[in-house]
C-alpha atoms as a PDB file:
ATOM      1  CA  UNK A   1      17.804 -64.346 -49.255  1.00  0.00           C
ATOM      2  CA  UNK A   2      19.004 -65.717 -52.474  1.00  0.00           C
ATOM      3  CA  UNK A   3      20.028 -63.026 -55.220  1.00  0.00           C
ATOM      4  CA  UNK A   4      20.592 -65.249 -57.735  1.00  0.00           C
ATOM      5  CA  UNK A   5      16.716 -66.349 -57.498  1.00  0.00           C
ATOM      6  CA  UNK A   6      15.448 -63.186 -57.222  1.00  0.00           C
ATOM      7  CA  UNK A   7      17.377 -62.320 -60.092  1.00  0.00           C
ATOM      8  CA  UNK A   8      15.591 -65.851 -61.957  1.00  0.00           C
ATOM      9  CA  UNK A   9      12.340 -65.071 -61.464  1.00  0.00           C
ATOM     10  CA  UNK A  10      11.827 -61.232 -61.425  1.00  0.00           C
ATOM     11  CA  UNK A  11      12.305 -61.777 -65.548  1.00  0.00           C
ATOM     12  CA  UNK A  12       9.686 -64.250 -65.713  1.00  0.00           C
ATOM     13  CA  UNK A  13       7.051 -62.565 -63.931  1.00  0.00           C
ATOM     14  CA  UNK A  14       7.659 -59.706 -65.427  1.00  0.00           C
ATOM     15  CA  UNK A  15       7.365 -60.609 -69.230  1.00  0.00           C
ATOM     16  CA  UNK A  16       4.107 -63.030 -67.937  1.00  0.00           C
ATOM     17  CA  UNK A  17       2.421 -60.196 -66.449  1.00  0.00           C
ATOM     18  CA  UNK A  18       3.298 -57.137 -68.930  1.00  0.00           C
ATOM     19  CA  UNK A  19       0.888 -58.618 -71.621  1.00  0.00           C
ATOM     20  CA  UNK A  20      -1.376 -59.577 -68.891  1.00  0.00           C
ATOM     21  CA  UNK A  21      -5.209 -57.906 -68.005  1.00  0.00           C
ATOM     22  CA  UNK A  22      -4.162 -56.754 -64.816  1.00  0.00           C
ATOM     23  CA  UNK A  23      -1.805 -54.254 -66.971  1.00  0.00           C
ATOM     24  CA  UNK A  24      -5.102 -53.261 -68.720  1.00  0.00           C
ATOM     25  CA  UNK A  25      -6.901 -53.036 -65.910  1.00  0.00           C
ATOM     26  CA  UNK A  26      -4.132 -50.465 -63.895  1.00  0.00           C
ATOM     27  CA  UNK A  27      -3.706 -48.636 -67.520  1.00  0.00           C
ATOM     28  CA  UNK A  28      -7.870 -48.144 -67.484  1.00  0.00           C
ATOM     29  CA  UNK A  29      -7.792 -46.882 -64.107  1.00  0.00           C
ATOM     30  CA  UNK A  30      -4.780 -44.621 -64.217  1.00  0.00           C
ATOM     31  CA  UNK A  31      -5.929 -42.687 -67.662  1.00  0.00           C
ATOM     32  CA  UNK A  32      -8.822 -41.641 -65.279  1.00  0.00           C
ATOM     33  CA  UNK A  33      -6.200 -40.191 -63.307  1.00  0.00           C
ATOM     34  CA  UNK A  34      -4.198 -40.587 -59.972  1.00  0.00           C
ATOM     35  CA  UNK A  35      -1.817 -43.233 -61.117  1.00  0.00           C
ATOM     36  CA  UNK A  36       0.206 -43.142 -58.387  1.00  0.00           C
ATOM     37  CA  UNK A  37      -2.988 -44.363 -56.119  1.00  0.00           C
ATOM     38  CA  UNK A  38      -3.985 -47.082 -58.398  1.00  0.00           C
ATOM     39  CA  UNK A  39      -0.143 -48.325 -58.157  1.00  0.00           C
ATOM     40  CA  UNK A  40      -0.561 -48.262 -54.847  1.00  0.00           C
ATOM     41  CA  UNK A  41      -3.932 -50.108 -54.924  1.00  0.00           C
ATOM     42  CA  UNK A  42      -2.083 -52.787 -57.194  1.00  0.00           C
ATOM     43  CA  UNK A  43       0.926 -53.044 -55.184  1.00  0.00           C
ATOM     44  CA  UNK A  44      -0.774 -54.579 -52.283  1.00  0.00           C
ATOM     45  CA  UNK A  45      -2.908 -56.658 -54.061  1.00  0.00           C
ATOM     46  CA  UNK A  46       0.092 -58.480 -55.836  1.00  0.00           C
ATOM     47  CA  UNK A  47       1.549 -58.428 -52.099  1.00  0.00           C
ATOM     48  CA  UNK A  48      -1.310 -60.674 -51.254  1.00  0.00           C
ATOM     49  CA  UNK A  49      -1.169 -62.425 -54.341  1.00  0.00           C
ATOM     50  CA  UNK A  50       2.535 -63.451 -53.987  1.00  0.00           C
ATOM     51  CA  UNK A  51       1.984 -64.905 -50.199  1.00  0.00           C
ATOM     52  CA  UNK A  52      -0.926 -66.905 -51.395  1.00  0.00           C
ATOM     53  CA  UNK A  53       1.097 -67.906 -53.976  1.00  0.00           C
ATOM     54  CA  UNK A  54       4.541 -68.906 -52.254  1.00  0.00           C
ATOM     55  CA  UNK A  55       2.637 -70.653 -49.238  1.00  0.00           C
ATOM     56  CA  UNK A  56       0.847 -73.056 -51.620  1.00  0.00           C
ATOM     57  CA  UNK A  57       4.180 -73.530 -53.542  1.00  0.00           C
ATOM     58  CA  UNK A  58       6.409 -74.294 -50.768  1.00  0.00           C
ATOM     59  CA  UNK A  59       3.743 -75.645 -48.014  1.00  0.00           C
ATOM     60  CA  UNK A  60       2.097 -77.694 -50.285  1.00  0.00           C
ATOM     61  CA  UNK A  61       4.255 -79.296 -52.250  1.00  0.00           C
ATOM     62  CA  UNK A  62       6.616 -80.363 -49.014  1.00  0.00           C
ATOM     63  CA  UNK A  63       3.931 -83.140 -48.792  1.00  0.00           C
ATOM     64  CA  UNK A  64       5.069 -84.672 -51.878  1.00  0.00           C
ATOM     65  CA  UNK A  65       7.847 -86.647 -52.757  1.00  0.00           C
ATOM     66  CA  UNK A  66      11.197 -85.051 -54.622  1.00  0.00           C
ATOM     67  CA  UNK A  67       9.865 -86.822 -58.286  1.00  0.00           C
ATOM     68  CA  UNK A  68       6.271 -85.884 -57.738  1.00  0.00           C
ATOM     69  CA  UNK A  69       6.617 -82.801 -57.083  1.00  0.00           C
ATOM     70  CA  UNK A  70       9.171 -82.207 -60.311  1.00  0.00           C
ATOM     71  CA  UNK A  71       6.673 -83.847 -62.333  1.00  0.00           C
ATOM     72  CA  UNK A  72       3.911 -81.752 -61.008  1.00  0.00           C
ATOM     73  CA  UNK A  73       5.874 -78.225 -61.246  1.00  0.00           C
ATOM     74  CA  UNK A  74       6.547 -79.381 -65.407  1.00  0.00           C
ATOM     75  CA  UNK A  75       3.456 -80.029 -65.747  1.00  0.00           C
ATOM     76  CA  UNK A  76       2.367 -76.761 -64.384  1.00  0.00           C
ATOM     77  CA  UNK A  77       4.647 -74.728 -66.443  1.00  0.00           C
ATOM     78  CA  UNK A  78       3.232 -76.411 -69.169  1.00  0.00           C
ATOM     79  CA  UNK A  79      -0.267 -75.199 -68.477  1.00  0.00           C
ATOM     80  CA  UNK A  80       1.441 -71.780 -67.730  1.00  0.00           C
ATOM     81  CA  UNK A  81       3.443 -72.138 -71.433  1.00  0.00           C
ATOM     82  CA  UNK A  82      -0.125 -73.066 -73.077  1.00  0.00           C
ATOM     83  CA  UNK A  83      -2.226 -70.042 -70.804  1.00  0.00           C
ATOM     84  CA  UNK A  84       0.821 -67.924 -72.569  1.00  0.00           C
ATOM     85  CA  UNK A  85       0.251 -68.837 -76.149  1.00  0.00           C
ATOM     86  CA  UNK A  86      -3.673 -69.200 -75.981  1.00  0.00           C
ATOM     87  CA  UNK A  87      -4.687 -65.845 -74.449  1.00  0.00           C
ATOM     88  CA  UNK A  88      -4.839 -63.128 -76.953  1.00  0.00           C
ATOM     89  CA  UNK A  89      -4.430 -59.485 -76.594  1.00  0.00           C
ATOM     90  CA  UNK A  90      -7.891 -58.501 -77.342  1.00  0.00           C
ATOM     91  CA  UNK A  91      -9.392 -61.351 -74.499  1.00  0.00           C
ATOM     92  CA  UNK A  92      -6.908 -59.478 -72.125  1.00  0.00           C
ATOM     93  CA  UNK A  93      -8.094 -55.380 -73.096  1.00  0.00           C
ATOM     94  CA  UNK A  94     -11.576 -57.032 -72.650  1.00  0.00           C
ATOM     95  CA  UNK A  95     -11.977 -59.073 -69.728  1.00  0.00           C
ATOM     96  CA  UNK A  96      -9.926 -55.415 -68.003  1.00  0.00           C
ATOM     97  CA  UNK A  97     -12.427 -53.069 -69.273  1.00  0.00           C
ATOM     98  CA  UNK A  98     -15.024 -55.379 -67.951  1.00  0.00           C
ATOM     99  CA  UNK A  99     -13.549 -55.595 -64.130  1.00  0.00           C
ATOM    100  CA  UNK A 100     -13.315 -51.597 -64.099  1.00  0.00           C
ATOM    101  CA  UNK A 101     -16.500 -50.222 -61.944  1.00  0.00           C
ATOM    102  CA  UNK A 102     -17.738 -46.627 -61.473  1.00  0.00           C
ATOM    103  CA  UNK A 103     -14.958 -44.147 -61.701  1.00  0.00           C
ATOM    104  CA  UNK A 104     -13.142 -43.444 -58.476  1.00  0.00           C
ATOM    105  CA  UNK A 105     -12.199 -39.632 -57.877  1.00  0.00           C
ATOM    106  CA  UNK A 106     -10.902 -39.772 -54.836  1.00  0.00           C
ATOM    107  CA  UNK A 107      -7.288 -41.188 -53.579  1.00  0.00           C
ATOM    108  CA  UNK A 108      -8.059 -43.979 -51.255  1.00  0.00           C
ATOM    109  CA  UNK A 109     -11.381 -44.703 -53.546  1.00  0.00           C
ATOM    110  CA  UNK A 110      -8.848 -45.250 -56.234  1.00  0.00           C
ATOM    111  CA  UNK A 111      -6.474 -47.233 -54.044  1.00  0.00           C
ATOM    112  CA  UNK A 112      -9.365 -49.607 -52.871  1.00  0.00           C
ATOM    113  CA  UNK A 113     -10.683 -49.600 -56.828  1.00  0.00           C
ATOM    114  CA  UNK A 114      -7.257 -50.948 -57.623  1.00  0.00           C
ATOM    115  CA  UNK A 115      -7.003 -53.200 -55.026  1.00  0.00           C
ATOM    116  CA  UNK A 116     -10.094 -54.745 -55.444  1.00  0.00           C
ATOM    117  CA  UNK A 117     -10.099 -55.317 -59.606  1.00  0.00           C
ATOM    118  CA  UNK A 118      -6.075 -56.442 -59.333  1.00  0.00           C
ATOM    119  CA  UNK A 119      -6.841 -59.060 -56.425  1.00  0.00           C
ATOM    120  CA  UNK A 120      -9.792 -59.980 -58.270  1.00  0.00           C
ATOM    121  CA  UNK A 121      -7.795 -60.479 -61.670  1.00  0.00           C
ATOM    122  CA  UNK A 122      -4.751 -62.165 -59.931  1.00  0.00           C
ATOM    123  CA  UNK A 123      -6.729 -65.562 -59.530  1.00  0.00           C
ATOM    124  CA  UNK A 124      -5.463 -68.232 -61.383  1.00  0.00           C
ATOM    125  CA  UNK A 125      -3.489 -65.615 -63.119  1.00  0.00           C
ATOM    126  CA  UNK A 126      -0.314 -66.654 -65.026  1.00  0.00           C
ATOM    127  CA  UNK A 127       1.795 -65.435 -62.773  1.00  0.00           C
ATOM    128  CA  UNK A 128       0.300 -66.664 -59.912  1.00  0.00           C
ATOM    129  CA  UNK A 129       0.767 -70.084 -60.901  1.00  0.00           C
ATOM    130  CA  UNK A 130       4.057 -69.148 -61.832  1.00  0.00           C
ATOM    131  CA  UNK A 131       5.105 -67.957 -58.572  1.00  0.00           C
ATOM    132  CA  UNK A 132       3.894 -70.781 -56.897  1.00  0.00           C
ATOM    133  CA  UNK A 133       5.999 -72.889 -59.133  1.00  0.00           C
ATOM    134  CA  UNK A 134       8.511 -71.488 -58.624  1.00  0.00           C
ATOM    135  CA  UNK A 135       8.528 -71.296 -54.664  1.00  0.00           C
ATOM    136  CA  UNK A 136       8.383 -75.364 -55.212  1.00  0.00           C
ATOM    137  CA  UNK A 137      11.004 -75.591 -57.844  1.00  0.00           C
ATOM    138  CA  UNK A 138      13.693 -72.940 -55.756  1.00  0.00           C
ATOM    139  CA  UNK A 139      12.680 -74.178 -52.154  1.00  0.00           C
ATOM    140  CA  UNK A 140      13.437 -70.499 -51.503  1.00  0.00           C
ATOM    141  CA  UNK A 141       9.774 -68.691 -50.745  1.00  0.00           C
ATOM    142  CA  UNK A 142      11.657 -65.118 -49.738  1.00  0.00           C
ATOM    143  CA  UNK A 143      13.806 -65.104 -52.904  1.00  0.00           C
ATOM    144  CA  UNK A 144      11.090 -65.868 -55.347  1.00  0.00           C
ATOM    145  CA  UNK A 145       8.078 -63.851 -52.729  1.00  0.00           C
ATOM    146  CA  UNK A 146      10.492 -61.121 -53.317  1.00  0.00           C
ATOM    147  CA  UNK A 147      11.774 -61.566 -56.795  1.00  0.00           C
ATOM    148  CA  UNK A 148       7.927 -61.990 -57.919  1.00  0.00           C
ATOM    149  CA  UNK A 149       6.669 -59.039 -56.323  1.00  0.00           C
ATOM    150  CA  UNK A 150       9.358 -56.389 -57.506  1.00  0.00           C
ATOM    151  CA  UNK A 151       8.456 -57.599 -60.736  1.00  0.00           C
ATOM    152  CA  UNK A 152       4.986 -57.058 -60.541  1.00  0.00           C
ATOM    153  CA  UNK A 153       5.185 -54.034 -58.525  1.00  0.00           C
ATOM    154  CA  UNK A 154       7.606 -53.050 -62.064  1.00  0.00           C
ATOM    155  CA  UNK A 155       4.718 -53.525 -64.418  1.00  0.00           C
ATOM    156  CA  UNK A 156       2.413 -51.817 -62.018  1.00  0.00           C
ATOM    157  CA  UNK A 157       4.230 -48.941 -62.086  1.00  0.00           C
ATOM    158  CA  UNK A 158       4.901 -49.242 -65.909  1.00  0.00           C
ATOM    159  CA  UNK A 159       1.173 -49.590 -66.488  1.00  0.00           C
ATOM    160  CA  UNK A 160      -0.023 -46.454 -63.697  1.00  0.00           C
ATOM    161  CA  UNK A 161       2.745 -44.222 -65.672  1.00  0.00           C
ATOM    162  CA  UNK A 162       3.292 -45.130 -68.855  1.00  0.00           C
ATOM    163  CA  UNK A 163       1.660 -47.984 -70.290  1.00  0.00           C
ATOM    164  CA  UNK A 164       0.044 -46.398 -73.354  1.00  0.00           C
ATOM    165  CA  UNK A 165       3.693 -46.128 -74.923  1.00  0.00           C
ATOM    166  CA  UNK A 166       5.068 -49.173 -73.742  1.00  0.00           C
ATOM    167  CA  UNK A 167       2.082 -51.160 -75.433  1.00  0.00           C
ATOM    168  CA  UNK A 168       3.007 -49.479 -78.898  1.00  0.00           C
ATOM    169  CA  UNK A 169       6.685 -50.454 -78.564  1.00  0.00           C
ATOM    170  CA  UNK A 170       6.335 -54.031 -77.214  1.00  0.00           C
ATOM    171  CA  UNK A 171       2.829 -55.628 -78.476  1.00  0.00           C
ATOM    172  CA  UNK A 172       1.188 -57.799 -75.861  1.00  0.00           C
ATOM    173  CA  UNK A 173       1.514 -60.982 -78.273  1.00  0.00           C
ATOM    174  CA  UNK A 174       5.595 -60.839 -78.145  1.00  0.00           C
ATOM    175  CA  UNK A 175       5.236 -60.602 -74.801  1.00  0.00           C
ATOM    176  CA  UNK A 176       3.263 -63.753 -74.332  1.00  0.00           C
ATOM    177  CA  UNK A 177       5.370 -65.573 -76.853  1.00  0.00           C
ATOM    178  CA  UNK A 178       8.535 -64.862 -74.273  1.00  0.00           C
ATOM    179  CA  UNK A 179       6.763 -66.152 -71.506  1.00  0.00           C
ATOM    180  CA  UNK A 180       5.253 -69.154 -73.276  1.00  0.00           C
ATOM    181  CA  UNK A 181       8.844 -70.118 -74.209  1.00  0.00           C
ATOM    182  CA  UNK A 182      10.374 -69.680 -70.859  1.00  0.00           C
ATOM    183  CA  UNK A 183       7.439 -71.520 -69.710  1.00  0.00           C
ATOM    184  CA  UNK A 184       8.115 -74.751 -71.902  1.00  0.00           C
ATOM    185  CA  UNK A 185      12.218 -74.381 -70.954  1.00  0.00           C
ATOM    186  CA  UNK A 186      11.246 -74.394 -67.422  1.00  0.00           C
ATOM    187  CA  UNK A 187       8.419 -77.265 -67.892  1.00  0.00           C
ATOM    188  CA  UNK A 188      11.598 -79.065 -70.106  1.00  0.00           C
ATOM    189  CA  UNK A 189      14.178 -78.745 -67.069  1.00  0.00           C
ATOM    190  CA  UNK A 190      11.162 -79.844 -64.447  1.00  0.00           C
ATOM    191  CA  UNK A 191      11.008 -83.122 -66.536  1.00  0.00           C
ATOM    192  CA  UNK A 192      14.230 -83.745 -67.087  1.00  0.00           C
ATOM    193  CA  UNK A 193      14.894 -83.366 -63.153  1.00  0.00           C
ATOM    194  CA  UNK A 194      12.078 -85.844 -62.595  1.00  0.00           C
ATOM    195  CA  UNK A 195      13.565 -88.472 -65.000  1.00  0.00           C
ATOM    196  CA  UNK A 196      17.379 -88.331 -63.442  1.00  0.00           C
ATOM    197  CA  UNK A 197      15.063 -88.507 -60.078  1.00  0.00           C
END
């Protein structure tokens, strides 16, 4: 286990995901109440999320060369820089409100609600592609595996307990903007490895 990496990434995947629909999605279900089962419903989703994620990053791209796989990963970030910029907040507080089903009263029907929308979300997500990235760029899949999901397990929790108020402090376009640029710094330093080969 690498600190330093965990320390890398948990910044990035948490600014990518705090603007992101799965925040709307865990804010939805927790103003119907129990937030502390839709967390947990969330939690294991981005558990499964983040070993999907980290197994394609590090299994697949061992089968390419050193250069390839450089290019590849700026490339990536790239898309993940443009996903950033492109996606505004009212796309994101509508494609959530149209994942949430029939409300869930009880605890492990809320847990299993959560699950269910956050896996569902998580595809192709932002921070999925992120996380595999970054598993490829680090070689380290426990650092980043573990760096990625305390940060998303960070904006679960912001989003179960308090996301109404963080949302008026921090609004969900700045929020992309960050990632978007440490997107295209990370696509930039991808390149550059790939040039000096």
């Amino acid at each position: 286990m690498q600190l330093g990496i965990v320390l890398a990434v948990f910044p990035l995947i948490f600014f990518g995901e705090l603007p992101d629909k799965t925040m709307f999605a865990a804010l939805l279900l927790a103003s119907r109440g129990r937030p502390l089962a839709v967390w947990v419903g969330a939690a294991l989703a981005f558990v499964v999320h983040v070993v999907i994620a980290v197994s394609i990053g590090v299994g697949l791209f061992r089968l390419l060369p050193s250069r390839a796989v450089d290019v590849l990963v700026a490339v990536l970030f790239v898309v993940g820089a443009a996903l950033a910029f492109g996606e505004s907040e009212e796309q994101e507080e509508h494609a959530a409100s149209a994942e949430i089903g029939a409300r869930a009263t009880r605890a492990h029907r809320v847990v299993a609600t959560a699950f269910v929308v956050i896996f569902v979300a998580e595809w192709g997500d932002l921070t999925q592609v992120l996380t595999a990235n970054l598993a490829a760029r680090y070689h380290a899949p426990l650092s980043v595996g573990l760096g990625a999901v305390l940060a998303l397990w960070s904006v679960a929790a912001l989003a179960a307990f308090s996301g109404k108020q963080l949302m008026r402090l921090m609004p969900g376009m700045l929020l992309r903007r960050i990632t978007g640029v440490a997107c295209s710094i990370f696509a930039v330093v991808a390149l550059v490895a790939a040039i000096r080969g």
